[in-house]
PDB file of N, CA and C in Angstrom:
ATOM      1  N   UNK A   1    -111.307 -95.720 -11.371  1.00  0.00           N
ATOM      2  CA  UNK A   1    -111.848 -96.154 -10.112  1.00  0.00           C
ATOM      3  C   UNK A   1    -113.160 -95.406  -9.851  1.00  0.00           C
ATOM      4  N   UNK A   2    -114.340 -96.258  -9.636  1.00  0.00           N
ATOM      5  CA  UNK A   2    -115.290 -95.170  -9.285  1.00  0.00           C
ATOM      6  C   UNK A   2    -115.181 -94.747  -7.564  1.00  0.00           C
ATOM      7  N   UNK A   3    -116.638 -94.152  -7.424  1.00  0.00           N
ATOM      8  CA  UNK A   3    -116.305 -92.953  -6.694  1.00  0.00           C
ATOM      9  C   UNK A   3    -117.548 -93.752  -5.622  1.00  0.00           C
ATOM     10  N   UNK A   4    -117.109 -93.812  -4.174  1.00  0.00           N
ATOM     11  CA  UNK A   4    -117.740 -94.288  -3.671  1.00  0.00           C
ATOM     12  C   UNK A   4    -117.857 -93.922  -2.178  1.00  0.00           C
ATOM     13  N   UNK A   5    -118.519 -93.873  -1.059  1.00  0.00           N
ATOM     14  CA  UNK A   5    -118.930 -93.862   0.488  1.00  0.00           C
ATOM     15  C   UNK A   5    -119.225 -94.760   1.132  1.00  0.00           C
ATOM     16  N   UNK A   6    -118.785 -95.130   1.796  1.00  0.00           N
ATOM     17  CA  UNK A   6    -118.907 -96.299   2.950  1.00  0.00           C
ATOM     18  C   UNK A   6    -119.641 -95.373   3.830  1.00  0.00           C
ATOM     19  N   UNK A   7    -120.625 -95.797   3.885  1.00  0.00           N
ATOM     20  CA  UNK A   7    -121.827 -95.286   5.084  1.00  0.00           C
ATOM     21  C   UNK A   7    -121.525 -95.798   6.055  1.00  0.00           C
ATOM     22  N   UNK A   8    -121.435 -96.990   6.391  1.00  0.00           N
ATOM     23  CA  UNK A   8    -121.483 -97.706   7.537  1.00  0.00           C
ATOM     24  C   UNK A   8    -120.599 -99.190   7.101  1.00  0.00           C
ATOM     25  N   UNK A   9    -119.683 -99.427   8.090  1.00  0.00           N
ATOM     26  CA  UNK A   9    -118.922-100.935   8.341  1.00  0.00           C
ATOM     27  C   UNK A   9    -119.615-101.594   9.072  1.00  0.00           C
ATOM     28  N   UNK A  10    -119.954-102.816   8.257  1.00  0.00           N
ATOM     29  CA  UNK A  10    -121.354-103.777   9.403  1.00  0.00           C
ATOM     30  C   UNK A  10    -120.154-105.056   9.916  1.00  0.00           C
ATOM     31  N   UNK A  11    -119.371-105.295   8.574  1.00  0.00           N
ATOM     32  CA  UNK A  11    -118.224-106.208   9.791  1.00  0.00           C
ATOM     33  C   UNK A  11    -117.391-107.066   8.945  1.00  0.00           C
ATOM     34  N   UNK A  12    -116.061-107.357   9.209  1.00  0.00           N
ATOM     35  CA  UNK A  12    -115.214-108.351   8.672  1.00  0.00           C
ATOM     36  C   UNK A  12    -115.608-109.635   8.454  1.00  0.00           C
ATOM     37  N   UNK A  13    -115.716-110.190   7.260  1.00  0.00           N
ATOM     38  CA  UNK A  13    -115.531-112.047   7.393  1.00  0.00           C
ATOM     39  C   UNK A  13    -114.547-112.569   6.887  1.00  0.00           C
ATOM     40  N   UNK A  14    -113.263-111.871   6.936  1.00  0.00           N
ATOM     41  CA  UNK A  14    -111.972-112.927   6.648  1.00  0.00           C
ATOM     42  C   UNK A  14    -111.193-111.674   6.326  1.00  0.00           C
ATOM     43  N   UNK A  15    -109.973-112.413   6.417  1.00  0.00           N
ATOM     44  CA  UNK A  15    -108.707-111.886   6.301  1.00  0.00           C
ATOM     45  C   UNK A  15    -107.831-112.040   5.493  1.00  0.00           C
ATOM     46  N   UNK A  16    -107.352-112.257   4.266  1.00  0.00           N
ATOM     47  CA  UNK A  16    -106.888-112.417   3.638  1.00  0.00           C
ATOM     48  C   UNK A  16    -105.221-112.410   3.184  1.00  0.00           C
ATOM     49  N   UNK A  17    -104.635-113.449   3.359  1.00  0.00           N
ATOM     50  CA  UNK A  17    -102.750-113.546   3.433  1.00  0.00           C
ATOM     51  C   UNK A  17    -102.358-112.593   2.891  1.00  0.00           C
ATOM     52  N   UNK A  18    -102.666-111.458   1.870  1.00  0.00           N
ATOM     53  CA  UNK A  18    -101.842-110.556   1.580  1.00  0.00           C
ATOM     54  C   UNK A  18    -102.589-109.331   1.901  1.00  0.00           C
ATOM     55  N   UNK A  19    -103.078-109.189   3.288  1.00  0.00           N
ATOM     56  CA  UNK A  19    -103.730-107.774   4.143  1.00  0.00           C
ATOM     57  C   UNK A  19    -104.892-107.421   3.749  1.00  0.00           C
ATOM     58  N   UNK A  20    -105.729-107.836   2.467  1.00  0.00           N
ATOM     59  CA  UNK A  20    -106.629-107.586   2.361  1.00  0.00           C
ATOM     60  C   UNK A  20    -107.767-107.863   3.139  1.00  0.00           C
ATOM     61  N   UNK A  21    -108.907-107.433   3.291  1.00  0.00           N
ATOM     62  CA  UNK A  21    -109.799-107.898   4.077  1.00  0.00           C
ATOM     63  C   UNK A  21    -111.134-107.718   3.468  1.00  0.00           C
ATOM     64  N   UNK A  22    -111.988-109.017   3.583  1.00  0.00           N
ATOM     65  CA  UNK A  22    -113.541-109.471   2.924  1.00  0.00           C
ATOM     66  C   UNK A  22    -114.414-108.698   3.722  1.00  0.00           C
ATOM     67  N   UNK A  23    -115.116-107.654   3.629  1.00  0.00           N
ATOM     68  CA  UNK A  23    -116.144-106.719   4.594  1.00  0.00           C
ATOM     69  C   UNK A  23    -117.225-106.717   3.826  1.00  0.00           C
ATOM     70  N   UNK A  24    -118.803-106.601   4.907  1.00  0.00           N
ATOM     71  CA  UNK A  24    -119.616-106.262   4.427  1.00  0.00           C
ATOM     72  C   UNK A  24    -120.181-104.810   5.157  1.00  0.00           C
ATOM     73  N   UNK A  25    -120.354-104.108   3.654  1.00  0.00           N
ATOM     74  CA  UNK A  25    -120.330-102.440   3.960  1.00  0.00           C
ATOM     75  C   UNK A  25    -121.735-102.361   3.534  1.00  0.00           C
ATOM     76  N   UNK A  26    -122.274-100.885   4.152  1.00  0.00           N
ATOM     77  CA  UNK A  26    -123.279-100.091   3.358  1.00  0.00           C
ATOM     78  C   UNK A  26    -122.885 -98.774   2.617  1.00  0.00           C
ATOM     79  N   UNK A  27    -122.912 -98.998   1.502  1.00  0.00           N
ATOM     80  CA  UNK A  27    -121.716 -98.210   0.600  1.00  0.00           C
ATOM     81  C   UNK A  27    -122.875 -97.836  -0.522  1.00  0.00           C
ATOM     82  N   UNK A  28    -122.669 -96.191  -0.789  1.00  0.00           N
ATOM     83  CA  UNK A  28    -122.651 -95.823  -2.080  1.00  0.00           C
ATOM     84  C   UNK A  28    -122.140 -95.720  -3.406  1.00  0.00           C
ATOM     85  N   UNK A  29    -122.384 -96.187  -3.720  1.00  0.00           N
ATOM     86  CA  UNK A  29    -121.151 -96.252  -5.822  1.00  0.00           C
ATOM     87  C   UNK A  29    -121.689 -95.141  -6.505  1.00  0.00           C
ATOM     88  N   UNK A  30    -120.973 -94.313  -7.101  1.00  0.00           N
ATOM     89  CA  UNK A  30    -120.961 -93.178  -7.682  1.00  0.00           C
ATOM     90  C   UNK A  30    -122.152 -91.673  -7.364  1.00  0.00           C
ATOM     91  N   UNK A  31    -122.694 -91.757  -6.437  1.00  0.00           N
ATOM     92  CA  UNK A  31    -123.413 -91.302  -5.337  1.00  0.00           C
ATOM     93  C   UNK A  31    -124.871 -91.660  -6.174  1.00  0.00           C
ATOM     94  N   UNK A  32    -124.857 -93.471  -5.627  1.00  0.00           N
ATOM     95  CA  UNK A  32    -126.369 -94.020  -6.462  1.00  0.00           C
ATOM     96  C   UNK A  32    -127.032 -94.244  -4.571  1.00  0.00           C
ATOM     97  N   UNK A  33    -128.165 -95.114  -4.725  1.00  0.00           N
ATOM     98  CA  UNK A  33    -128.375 -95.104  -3.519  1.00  0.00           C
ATOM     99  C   UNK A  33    -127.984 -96.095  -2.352  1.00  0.00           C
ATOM    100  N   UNK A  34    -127.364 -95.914  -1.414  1.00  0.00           N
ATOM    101  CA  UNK A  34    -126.394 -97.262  -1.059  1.00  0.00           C
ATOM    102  C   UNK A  34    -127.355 -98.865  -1.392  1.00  0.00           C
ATOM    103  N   UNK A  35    -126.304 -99.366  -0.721  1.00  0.00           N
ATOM    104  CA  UNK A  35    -126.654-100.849  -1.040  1.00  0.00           C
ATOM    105  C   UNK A  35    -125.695-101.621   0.209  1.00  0.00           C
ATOM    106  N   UNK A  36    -126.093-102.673   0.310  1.00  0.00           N
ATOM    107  CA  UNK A  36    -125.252-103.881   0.847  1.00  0.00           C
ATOM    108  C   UNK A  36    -124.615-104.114  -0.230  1.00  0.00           C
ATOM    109  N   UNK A  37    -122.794-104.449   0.299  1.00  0.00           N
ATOM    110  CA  UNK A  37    -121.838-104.758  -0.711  1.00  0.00           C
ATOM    111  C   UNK A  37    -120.637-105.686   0.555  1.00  0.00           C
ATOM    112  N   UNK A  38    -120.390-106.774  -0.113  1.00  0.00           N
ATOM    113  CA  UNK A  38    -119.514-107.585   0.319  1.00  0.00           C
ATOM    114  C   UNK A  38    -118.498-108.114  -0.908  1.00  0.00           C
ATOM    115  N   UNK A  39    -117.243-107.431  -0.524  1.00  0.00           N
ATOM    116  CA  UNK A  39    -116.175-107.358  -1.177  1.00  0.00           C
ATOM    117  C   UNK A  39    -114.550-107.376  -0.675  1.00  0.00           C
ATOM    118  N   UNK A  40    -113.345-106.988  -1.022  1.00  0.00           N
ATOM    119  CA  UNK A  40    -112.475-107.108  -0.112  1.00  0.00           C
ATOM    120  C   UNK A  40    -111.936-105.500  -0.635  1.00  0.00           C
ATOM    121  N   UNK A  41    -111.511-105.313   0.664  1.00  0.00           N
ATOM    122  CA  UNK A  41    -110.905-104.025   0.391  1.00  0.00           C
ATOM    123  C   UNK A  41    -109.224-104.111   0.969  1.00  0.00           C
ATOM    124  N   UNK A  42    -108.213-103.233   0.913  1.00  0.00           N
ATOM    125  CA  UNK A  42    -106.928-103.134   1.480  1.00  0.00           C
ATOM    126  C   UNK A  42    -107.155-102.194   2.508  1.00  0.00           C
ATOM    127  N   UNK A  43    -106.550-102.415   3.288  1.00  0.00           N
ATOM    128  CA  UNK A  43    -106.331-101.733   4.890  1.00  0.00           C
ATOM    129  C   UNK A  43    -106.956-100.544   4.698  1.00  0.00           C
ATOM    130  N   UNK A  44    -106.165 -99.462   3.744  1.00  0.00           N
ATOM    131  CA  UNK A  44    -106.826 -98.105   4.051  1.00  0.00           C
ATOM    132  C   UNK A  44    -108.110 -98.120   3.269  1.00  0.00           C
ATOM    133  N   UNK A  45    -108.734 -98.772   2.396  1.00  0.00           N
ATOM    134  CA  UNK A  45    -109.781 -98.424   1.923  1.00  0.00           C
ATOM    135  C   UNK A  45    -109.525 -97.219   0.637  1.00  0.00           C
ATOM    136  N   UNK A  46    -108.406 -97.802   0.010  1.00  0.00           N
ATOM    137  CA  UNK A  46    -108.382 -97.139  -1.013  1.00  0.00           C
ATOM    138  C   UNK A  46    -108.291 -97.848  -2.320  1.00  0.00           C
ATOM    139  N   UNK A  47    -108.224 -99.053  -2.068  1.00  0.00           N
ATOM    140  CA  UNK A  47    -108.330 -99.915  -3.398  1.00  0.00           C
ATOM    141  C   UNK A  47    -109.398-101.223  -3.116  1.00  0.00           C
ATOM    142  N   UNK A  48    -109.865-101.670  -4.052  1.00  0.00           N
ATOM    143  CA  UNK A  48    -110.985-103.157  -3.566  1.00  0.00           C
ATOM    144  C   UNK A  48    -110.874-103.896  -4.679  1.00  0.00           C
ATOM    145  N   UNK A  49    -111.696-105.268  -4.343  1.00  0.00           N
ATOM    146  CA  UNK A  49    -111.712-106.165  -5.576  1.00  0.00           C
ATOM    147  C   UNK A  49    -113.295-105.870  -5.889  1.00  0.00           C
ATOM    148  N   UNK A  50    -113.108-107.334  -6.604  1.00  0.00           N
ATOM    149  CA  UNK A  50    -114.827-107.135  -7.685  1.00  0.00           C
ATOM    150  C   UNK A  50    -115.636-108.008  -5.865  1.00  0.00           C
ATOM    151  N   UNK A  51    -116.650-107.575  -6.364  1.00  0.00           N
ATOM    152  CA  UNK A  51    -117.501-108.223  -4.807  1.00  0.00           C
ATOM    153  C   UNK A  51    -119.104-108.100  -5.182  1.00  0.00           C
ATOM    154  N   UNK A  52    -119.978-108.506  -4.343  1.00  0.00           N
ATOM    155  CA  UNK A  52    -121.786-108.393  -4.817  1.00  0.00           C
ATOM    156  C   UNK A  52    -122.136-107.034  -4.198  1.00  0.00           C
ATOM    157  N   UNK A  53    -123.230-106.772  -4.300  1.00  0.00           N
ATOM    158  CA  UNK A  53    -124.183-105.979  -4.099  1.00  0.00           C
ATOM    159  C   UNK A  53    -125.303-106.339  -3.760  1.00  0.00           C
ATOM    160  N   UNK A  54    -126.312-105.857  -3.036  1.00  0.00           N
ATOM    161  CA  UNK A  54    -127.441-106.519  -2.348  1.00  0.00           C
ATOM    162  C   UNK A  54    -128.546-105.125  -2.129  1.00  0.00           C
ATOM    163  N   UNK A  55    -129.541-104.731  -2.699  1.00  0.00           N
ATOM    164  CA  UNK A  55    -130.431-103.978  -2.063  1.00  0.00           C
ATOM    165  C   UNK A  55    -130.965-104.641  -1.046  1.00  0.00           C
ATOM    166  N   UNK A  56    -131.639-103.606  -0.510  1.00  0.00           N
ATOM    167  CA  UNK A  56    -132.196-103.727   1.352  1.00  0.00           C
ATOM    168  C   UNK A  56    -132.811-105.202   0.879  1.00  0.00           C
ATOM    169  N   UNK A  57    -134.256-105.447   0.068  1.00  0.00           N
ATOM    170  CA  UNK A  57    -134.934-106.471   0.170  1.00  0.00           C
ATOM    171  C   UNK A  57    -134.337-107.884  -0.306  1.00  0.00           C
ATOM    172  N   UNK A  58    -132.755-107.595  -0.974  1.00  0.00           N
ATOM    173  CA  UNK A  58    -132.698-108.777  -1.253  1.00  0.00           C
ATOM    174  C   UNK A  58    -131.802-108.956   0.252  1.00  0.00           C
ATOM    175  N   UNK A  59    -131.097-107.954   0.418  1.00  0.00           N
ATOM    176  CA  UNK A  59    -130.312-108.559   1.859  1.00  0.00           C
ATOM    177  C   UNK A  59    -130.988-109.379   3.238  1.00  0.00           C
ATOM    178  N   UNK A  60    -132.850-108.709   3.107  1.00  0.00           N
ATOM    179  CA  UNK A  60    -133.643-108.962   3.891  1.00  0.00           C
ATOM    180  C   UNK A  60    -134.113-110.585   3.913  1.00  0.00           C
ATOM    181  N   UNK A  61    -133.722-110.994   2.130  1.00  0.00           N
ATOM    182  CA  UNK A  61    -134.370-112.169   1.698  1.00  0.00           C
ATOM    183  C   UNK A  61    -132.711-113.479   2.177  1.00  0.00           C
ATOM    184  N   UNK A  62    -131.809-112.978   1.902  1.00  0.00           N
ATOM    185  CA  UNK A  62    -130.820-113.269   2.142  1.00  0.00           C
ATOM    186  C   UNK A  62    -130.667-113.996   3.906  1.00  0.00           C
ATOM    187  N   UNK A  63    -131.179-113.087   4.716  1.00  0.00           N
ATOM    188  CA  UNK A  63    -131.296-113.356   6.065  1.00  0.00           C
ATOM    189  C   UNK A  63    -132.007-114.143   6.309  1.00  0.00           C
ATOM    190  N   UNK A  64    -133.078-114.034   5.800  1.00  0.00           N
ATOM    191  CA  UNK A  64    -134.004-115.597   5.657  1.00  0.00           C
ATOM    192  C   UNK A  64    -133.844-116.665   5.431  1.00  0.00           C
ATOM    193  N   UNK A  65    -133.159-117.018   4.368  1.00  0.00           N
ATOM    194  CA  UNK A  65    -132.433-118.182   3.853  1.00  0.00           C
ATOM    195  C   UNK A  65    -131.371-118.685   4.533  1.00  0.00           C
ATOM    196  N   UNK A  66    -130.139-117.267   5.044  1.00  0.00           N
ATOM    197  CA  UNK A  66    -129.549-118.382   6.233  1.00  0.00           C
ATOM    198  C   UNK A  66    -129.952-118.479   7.585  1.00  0.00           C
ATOM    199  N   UNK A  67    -131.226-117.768   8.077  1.00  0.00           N
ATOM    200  CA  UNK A  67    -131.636-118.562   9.454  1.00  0.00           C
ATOM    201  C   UNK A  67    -132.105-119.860   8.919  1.00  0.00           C
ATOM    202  N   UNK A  68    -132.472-120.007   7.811  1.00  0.00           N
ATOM    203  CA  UNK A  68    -133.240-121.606   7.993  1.00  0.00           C
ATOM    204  C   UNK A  68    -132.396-122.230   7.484  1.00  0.00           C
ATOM    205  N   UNK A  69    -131.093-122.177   7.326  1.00  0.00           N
ATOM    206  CA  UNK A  69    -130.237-123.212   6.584  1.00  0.00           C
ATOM    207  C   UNK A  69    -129.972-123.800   8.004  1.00  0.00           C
ATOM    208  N   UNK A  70    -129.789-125.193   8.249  1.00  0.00           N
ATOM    209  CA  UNK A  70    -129.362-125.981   9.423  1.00  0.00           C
ATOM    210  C   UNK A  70    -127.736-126.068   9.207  1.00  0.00           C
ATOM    211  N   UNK A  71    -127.086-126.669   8.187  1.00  0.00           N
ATOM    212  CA  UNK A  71    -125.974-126.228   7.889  1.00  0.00           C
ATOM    213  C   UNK A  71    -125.202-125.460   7.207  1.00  0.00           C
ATOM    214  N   UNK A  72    -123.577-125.471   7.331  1.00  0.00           N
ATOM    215  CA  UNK A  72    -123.214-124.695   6.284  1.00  0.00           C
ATOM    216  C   UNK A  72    -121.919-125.494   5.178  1.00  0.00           C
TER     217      UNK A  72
END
């Protein structure tokens, strides 16, 4: 398991039938430099699945794309 810090919880997007939960964190992985990461973790935050990663500018580029999406 690597070794990681949740800097900051920016917020839940789902819940998952067996307690897990889909969050997007600002998290360090192996003390690199954080990142945006949306993944699922279990209640205490001691186990997770596979999930993305996002530096600042792509998260920035990311925000862009869904203000101008009209739908979803």
């Amino acid at each position: 398991m690597k070794k990681y810090n949740i800097y900051k919880h920016i917020g839940n997007l789902s819940q998952l039938n067996n307690e897990w939960i889909k969050e997007l964190n600002f998290i360090s992985w192996d003390d690199r430099e954080p990142v945006y990461d949306i993944r699922t973790w279990n209640t205490e935050h001691t186990a997770y699945g596979k999930g993305v990663t996002l530096i600042a500018s792509q998260m920035a580029i990311l925000k862009i794309l869904l203000n101008e999406m009209t739908t979803f």
